[in-house]
Protein backbone atom coordinates (compact mmCIF):
# COMPACT_ATOMS: atom_id res chain seq x y z
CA UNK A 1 -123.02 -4.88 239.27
CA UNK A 2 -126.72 -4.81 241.42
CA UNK A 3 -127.11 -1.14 240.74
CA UNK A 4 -126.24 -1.45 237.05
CA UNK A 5 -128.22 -4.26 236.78
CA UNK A 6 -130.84 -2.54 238.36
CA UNK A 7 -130.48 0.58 236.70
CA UNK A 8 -131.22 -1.46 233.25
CA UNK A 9 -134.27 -3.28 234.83
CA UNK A 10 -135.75 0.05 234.91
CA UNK A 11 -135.09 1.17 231.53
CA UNK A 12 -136.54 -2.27 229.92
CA UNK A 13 -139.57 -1.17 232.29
CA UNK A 14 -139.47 2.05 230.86
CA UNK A 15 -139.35 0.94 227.54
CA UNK A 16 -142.13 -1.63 227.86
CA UNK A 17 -144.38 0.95 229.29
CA UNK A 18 -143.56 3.39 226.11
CA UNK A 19 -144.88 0.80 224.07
CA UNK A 20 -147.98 -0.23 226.19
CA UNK A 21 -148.38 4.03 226.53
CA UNK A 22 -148.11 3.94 222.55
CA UNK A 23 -150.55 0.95 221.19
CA UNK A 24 -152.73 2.12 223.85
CA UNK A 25 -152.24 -1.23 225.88
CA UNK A 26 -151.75 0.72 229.25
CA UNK A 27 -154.63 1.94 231.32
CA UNK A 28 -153.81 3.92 233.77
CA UNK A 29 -154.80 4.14 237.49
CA UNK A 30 -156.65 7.80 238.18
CA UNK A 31 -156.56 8.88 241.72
CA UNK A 32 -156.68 12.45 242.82
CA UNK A 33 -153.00 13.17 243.82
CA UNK A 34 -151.08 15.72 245.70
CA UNK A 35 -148.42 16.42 243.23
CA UNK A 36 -146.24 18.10 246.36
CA UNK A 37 -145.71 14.34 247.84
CA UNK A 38 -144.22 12.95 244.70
CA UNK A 39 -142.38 16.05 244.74
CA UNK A 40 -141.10 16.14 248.24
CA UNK A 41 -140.47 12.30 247.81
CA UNK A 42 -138.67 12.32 244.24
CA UNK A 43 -136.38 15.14 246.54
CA UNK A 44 -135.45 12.89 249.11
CA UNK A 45 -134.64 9.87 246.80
CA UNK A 46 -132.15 12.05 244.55
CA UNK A 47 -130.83 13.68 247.64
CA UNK A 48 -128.06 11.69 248.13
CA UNK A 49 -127.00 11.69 244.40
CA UNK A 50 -126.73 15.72 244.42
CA UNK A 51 -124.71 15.58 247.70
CA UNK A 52 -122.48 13.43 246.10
CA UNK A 53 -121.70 15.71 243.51
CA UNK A 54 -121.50 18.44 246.49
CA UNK A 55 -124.87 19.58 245.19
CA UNK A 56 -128.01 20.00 246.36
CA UNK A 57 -131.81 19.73 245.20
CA UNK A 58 -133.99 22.76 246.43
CA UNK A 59 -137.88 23.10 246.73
CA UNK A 60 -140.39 25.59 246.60
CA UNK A 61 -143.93 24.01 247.40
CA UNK A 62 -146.84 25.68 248.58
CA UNK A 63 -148.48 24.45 251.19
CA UNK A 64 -152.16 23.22 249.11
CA UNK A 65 -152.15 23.56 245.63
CA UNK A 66 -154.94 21.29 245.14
CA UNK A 67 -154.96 18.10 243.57
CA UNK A 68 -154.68 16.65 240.38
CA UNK A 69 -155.97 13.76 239.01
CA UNK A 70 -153.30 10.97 237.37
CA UNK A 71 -151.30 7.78 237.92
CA UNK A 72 -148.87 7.94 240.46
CA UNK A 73 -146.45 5.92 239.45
CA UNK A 74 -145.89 7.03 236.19
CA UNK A 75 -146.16 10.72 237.25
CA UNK A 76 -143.16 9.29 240.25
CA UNK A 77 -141.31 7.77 237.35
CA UNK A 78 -141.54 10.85 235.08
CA UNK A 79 -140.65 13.56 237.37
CA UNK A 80 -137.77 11.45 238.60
CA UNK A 81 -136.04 11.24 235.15
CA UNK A 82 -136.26 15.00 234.67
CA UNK A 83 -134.67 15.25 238.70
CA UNK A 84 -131.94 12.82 237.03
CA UNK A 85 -131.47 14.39 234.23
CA UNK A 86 -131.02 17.86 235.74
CA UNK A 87 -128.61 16.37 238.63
CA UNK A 88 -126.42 14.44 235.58
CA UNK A 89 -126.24 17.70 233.10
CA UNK A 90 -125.48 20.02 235.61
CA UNK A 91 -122.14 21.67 236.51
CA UNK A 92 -119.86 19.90 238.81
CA UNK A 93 -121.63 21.43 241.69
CA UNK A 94 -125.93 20.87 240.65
CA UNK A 95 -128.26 22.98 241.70
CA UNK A 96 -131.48 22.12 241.30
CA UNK A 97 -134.52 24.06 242.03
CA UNK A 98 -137.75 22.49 241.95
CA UNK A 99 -140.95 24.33 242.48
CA UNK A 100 -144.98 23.43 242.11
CA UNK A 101 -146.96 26.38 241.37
CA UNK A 102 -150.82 26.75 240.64
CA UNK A 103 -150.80 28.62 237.30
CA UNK A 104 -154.97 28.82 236.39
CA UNK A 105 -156.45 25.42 235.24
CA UNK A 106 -153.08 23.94 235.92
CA UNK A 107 -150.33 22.75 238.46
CA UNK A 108 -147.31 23.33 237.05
CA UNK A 109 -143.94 21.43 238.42
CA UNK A 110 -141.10 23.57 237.36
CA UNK A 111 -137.54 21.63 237.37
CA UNK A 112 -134.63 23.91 236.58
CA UNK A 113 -130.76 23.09 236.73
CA UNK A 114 -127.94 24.83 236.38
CA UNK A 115 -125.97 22.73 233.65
CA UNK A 116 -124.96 24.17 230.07
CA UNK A 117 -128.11 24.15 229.04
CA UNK A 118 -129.85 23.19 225.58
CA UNK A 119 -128.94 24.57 222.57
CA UNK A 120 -132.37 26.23 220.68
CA UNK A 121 -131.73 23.56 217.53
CA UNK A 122 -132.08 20.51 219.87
CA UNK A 123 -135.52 21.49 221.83
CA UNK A 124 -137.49 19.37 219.54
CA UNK A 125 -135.45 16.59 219.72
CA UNK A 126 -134.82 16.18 223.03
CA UNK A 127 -138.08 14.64 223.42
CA UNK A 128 -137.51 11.95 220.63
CA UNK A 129 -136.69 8.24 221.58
CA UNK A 130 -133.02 7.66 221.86
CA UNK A 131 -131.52 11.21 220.91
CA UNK A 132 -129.00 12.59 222.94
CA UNK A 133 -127.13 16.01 222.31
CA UNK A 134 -123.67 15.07 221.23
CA UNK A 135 -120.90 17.60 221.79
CA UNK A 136 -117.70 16.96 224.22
CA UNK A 137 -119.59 18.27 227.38
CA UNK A 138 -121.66 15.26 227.37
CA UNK A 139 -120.14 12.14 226.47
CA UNK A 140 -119.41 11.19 230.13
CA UNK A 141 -122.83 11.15 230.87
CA UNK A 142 -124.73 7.68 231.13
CA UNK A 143 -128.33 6.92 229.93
CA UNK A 144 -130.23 5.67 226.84
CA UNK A 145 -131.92 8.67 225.74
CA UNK A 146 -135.43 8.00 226.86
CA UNK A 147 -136.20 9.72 230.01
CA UNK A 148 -137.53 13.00 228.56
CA UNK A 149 -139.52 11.00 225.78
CA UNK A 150 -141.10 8.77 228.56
CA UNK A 151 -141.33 11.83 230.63
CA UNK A 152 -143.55 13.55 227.75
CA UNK A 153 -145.78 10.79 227.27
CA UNK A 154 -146.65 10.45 230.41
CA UNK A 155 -147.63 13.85 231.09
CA UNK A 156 -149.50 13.85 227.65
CA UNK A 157 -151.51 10.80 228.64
CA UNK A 158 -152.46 13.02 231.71
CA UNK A 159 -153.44 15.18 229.23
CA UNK A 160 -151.05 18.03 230.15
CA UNK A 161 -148.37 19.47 228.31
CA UNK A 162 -144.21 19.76 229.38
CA UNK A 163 -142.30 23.12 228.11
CA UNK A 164 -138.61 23.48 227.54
CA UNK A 165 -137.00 26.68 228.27
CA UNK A 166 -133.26 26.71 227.44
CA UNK A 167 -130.37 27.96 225.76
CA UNK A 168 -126.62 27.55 225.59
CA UNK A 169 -124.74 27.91 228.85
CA UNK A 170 -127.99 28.83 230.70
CA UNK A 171 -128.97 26.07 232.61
CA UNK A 172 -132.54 24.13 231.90
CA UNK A 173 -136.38 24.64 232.94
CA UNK A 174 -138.47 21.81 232.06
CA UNK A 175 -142.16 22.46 233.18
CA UNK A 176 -144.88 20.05 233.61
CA UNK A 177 -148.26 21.00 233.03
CA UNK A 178 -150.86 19.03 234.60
CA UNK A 179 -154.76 19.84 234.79
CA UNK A 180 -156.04 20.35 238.42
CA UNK A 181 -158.25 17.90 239.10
């Protein structure tokens, strides 16, 4: 009962900050961050969730990438539903391979799974408020269907960009775009 109970706290959080994101309500706090420490520490919170699946969650970090400038908590919040999502979609046994790369102007965190991937028709969508992909794979699956849609506006407010690359039965690459600070 605590963990559900918890586990809808955060959504009405998530939810309230949507709206503050959306009527422009919500400053953010800028700091220069080191997007490998949310990384590293998003990896050892969903740790135990992949090992009870008898998966695992594997990194690829470089050692300085340079910062980037944002607010940490939503950035910990957004990466964390895409780590969730990937770990919940994915076969019986997730993998989950997360890497932060320096592409140019931007730092790119690159979160790929090994589920059944996204049908082409539902990329758009998966970003909208409440949608979920309905078809007999999923239905077991719990959530409200906001994660990626908070996970875009976040990264938008940062003024970077997240890209889907997916397809049936091919497992799932989101990739955050941030700019380097």
């Amino acid at each position: 009962i605590q963990e559900e109970n918890s586990r809808l706290s955060d959504q009405v959080d998530a939810i309230l900050t949507m709206y503050s994101i959306e009527n422009g309500s919500l400053s953010i706090k800028e700091e220069p961050i080191d997007l490998n420490e949310i990384v590293e520490s998003a990896v050892a919170r969903f740790s135990l969730q992949a090992a009870q699946k008898g998966g695992r969650l594997l990194c690829s970090i470089p050692e300085d990438v340079g910062p980037i400038k944002g607010d940490r908590r939503l950035l910990t919040i957004a990466i964390g539903n895409l780590i969730d999502n990937a770990l919940k979609y994915s076969d019986t046994t997730p993998e989950v391979m997360l890497k932060v790369v320096r592409n140019g102007n931007w730092i790119e965190l690159h979160v790929s799974d090994n589920g059944p991937g996204i049908p082409p028709a539902f990329h758009d969508k998966v970003f909208e408020r409440y949608f979920r992909i309905s078809h007999q794979d999923v239905h077991n699956v719990k959530g409200f269907g906001l994660g990626l849609s908070f996970a875009k506006q976040v990264v938008e407010i940062h003024k970077g960009a997240i890209v889907l690359n997916s397809g049936s039965g091919k497992g799932t690459t989101f990739i955050l775009r941030l700019p380097y600070a």
